[in-house]
C-alpha atoms as a PDB file:
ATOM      1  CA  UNK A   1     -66.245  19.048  -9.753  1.00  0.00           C
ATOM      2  CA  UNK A   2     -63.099  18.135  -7.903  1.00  0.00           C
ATOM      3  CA  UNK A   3     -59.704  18.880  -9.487  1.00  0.00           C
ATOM      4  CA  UNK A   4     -58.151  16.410  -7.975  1.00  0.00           C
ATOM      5  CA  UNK A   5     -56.387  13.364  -9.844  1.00  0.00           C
ATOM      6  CA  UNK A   6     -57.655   9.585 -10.071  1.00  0.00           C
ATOM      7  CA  UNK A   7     -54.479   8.539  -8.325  1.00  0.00           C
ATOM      8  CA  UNK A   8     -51.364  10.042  -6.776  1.00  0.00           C
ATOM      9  CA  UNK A   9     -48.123   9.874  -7.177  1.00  0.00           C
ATOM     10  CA  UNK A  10     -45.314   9.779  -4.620  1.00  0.00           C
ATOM     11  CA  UNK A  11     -43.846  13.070  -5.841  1.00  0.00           C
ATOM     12  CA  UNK A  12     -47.449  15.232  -5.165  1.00  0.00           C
ATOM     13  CA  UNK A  13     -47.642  13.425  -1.826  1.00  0.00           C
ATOM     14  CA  UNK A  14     -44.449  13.969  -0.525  1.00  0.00           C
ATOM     15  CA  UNK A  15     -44.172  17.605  -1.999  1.00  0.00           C
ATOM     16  CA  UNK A  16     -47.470  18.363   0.144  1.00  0.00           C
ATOM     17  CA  UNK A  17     -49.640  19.162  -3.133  1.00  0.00           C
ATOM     18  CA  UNK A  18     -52.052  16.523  -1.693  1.00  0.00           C
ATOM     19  CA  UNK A  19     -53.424  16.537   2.000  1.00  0.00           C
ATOM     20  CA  UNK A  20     -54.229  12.956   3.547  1.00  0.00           C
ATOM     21  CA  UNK A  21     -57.265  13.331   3.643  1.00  0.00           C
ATOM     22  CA  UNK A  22     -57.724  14.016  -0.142  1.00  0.00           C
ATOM     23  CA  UNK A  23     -55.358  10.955  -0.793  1.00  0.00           C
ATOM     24  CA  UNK A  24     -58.179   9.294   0.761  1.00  0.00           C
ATOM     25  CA  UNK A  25     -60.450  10.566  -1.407  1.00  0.00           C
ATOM     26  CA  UNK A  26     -58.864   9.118  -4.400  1.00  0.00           C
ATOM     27  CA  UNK A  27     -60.614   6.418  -6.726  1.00  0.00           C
ATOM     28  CA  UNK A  28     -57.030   4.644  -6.247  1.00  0.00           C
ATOM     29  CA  UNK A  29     -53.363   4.814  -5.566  1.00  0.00           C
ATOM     30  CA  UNK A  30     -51.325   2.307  -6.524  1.00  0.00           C
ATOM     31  CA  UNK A  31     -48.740   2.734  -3.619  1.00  0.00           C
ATOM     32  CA  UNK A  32     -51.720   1.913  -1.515  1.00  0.00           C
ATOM     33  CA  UNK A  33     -52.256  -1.274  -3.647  1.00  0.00           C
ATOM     34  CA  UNK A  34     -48.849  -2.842  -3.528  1.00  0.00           C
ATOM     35  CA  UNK A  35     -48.754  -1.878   0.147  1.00  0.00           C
ATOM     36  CA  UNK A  36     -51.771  -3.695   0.893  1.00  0.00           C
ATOM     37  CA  UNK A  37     -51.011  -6.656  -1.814  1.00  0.00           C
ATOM     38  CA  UNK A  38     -48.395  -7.221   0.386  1.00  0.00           C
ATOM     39  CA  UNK A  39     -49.779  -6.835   3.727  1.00  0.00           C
ATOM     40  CA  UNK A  40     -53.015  -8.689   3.175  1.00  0.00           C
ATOM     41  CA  UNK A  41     -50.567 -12.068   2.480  1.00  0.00           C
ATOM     42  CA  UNK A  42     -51.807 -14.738   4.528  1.00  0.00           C
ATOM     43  CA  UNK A  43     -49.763 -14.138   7.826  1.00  0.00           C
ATOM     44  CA  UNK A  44     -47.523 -11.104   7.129  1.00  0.00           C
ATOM     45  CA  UNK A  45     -49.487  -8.779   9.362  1.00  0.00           C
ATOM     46  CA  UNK A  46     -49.298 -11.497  12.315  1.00  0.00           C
ATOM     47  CA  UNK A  47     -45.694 -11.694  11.328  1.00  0.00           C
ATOM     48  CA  UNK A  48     -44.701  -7.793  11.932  1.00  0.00           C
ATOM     49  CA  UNK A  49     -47.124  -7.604  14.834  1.00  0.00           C
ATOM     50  CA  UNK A  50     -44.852 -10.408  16.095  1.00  0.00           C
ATOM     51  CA  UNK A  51     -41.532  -8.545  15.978  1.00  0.00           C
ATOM     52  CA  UNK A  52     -43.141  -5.058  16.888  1.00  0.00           C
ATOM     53  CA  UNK A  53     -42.815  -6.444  20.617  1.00  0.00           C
ATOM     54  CA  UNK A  54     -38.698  -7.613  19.843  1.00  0.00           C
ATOM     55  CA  UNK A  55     -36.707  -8.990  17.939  1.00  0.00           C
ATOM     56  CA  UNK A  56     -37.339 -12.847  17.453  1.00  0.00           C
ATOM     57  CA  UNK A  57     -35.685 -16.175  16.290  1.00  0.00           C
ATOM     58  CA  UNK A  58     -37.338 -18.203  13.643  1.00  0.00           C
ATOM     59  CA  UNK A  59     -38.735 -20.288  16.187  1.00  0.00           C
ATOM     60  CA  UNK A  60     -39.943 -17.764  18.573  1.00  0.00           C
ATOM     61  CA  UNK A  61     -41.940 -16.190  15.813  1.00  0.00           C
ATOM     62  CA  UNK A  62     -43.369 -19.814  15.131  1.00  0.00           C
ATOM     63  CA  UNK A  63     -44.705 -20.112  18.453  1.00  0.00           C
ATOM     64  CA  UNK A  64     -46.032 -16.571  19.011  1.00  0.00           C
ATOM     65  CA  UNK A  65     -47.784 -17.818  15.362  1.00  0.00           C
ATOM     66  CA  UNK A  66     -51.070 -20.453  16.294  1.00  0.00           C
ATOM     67  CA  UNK A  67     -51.455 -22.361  13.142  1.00  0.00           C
ATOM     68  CA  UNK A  68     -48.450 -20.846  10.358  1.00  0.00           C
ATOM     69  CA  UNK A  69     -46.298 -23.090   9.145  1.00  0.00           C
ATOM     70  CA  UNK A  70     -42.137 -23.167   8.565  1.00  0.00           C
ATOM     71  CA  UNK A  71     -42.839 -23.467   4.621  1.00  0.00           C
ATOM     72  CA  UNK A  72     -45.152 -20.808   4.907  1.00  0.00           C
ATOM     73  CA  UNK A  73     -43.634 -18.240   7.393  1.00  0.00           C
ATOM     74  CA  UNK A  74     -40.109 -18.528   5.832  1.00  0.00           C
ATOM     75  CA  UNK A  75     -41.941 -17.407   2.191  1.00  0.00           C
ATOM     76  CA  UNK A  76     -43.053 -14.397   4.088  1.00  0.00           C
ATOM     77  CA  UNK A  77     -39.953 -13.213   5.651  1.00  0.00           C
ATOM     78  CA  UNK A  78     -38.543 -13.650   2.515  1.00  0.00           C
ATOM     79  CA  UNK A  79     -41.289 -11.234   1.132  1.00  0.00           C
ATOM     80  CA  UNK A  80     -40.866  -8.879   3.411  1.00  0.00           C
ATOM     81  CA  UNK A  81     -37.159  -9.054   3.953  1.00  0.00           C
ATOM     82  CA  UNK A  82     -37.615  -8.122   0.252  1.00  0.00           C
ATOM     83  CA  UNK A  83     -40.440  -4.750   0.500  1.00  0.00           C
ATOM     84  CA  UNK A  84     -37.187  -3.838   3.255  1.00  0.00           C
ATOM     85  CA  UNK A  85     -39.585  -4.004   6.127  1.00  0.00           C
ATOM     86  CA  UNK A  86     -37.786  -7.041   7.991  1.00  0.00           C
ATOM     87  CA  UNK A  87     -33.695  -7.422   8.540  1.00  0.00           C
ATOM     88  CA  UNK A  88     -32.738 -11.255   8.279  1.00  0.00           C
ATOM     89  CA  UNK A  89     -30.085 -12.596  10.885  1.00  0.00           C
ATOM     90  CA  UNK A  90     -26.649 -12.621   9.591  1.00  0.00           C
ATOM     91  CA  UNK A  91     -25.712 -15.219  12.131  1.00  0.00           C
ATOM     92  CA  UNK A  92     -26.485 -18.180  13.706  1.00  0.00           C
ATOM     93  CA  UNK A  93     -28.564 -17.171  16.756  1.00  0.00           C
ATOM     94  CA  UNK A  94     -29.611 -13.713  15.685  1.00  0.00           C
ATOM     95  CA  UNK A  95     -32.517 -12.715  15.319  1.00  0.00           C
ATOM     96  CA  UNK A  96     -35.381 -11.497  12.678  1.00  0.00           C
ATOM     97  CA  UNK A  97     -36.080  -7.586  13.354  1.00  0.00           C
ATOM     98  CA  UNK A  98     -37.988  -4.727  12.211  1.00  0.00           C
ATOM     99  CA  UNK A  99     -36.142  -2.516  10.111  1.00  0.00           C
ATOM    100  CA  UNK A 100     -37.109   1.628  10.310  1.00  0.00           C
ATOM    101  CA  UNK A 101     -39.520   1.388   7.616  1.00  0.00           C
ATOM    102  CA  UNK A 102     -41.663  -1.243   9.046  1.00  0.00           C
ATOM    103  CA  UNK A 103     -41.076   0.654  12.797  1.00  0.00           C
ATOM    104  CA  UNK A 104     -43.425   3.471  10.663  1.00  0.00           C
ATOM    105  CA  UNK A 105     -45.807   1.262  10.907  1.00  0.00           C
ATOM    106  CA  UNK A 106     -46.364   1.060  14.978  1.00  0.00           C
ATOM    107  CA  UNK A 107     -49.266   3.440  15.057  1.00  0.00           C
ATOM    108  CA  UNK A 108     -51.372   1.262  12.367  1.00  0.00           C
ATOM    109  CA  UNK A 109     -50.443  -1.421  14.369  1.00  0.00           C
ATOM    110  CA  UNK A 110     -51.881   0.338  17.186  1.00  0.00           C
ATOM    111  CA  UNK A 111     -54.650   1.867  15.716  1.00  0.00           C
ATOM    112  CA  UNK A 112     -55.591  -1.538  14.053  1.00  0.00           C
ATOM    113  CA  UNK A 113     -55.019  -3.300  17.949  1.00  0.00           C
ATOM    114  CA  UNK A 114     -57.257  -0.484  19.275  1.00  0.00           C
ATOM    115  CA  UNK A 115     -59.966  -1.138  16.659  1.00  0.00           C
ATOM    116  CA  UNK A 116     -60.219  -5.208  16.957  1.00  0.00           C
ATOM    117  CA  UNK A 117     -60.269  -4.812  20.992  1.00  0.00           C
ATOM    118  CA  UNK A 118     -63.074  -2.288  20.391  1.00  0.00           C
ATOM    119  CA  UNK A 119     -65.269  -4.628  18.482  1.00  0.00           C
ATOM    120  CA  UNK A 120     -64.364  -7.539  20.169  1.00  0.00           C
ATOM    121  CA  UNK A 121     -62.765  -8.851  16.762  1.00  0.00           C
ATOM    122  CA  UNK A 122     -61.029 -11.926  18.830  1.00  0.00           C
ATOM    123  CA  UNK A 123     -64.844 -13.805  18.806  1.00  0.00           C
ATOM    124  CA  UNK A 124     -64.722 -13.474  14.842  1.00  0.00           C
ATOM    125  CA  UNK A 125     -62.823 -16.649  14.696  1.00  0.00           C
END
């Protein structure tokens, strides 16, 4: 029998009373939910890979984009301007960038880049 609970909370994660790997274990964590309600949005993932290279203009991230469209890639800046994972210009001609909570996410990125190289995910499509 394990003594561990059906989901975590922030508080026994951060205080260390759960390992990773047990988190992993876990029937379900919410944090894990919203996070990947979020990320799983049509585009948002293409969208951070996007500005993990630089920061980028509207446009620029449009073109580095195949297929998304201006209705559809302003909703998800908004979005994740909102989950505080990317800083909106303030002026004409700045640009969209990461902030340091979405930088934490480089080595999924990586890890996730890795993976789809691996398997060749690029003749999914």
């Amino acid at each position: 029998m394990n003594n561990l609970p059906q989901s975590v909370t922030g508080e026994a994660y951060e205080s260390n009373e759960i390992s990773d790997k047990q988190v992993l274990t876990l029937p379900w964590c919410p944090y894990f939910g919203a996070a990947a309600d979020l990320l799983s949005r049509r585009w948002a993932l293409a969208i951070l890979r996007a500005l993990m290279a630089k920061p980028l203009r509207f446009n620029e991230i449009s073109s580095n984009i195949p297929r998304i469209t201006d209705r559809i890639l302003s909703q998800r800046l908004r979005e994740l301007e909102g989950a505080g994972l990317v800083a909106k210009p303030h002026a004409r001609g700045e640009c969209y960038r990461l902030t340091n909570r979405a930088e934490e996410l480089w080595p999924v990125f990586v890890a996730i880049n890795r993976w789809a190289i691996s398997v060749d995910a690029a003749a999914w499509r």
